[in-house]
Protein backbone atom coordinates (compact mmCIF):
# COMPACT_ATOMS: atom_id res chain seq x y z
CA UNK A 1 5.99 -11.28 1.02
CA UNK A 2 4.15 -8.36 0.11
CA UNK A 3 0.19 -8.68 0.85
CA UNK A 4 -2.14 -6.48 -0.87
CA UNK A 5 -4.93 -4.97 1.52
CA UNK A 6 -8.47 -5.66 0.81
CA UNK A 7 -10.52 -3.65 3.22
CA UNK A 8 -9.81 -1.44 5.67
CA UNK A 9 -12.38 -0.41 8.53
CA UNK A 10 -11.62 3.20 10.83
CA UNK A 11 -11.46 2.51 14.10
CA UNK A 12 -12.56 5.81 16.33
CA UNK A 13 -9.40 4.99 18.13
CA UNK A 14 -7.44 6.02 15.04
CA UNK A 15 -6.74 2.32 14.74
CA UNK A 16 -7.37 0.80 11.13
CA UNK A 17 -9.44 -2.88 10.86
CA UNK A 18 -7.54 -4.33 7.90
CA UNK A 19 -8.27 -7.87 5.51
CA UNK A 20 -5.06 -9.00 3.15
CA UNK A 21 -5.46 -10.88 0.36
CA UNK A 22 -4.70 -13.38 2.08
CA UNK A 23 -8.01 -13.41 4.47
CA UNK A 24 -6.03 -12.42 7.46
CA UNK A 25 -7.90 -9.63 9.54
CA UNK A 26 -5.58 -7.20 11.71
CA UNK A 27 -5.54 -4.35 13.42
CA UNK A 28 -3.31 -1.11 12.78
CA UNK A 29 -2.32 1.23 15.58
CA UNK A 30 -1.80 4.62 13.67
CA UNK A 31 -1.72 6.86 16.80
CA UNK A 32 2.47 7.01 16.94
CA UNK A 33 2.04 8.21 13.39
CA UNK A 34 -0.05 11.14 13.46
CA UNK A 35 2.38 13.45 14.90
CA UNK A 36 4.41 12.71 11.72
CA UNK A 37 4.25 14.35 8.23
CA UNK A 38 2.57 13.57 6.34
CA UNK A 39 -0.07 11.90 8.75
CA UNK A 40 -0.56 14.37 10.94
CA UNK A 41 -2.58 16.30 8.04
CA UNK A 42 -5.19 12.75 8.82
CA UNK A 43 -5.40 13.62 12.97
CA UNK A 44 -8.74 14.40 13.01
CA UNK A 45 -12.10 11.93 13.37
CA UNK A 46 -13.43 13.02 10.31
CA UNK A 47 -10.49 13.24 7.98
CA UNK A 48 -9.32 9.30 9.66
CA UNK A 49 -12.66 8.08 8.62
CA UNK A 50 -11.91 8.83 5.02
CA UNK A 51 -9.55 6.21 4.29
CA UNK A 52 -10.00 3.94 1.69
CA UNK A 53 -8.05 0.76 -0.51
CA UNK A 54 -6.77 2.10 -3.53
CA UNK A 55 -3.54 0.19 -4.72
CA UNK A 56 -3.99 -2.49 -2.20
CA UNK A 57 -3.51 0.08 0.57
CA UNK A 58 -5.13 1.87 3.09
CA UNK A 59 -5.27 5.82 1.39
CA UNK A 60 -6.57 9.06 2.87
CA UNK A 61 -7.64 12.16 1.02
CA UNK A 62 -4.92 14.21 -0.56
CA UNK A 63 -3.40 10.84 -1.42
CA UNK A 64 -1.93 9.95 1.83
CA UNK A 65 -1.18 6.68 2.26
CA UNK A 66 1.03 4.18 4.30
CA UNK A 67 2.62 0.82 2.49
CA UNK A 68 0.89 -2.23 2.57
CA UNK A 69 3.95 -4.13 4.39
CA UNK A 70 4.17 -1.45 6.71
CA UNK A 71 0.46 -2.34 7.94
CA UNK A 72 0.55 -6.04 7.97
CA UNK A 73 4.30 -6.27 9.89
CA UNK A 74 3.38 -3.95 12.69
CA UNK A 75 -0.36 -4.59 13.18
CA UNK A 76 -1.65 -7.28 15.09
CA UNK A 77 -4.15 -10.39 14.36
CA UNK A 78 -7.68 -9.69 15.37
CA UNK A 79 -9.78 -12.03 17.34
CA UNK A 80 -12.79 -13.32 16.25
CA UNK A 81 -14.72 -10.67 19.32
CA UNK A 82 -12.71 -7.92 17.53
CA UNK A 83 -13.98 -7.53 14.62
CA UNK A 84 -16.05 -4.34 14.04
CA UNK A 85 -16.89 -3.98 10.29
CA UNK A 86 -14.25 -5.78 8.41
CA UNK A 87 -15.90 -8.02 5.75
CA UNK A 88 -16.91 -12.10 6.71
């Protein structure tokens, strides 16, 4: 089932706060990524921070993006004391 994201939230642990469609809040580890093209061009604080939902998915500046499935199957469900910024 492919979930279209809704928000997404930068972490300053290059993790990603994410709501689907569905209402489910997770959380994204994208530190094994950014030694990989074309993420690595994202590896900094200030570029990470830039991300944004276009497409219902998470997208970075110079239209980098990662698939929606790709961020709901390996992220995690975040607790209720988790949640730092994603929308109630």
């Amino acid at each position: 089932m492919l979930l279209d994201l809704k928000t997404v939230v930068p972490q300053p642990d290059f993790q990603l706060d994410l709501e689907f469609e569905n209402g489910e809040r997770r959380r994204f580890d994208m530190r094994p990524l950014l030694a990989m093209k074309p993420w690595n061009r994202i590896a900094t604080p200030a570029v990470f921070a830039r991300v944004r939902v276009e497409y219902g998915t998470a997208v970075w500046p110079g239209e980098i993006d990662i698939a929606p499935e790709t961020l709901y199957d390996d992220s995690v469900p975040l607790q209720a004391d988790q949640l730092q910024g994603v929308a109630e």
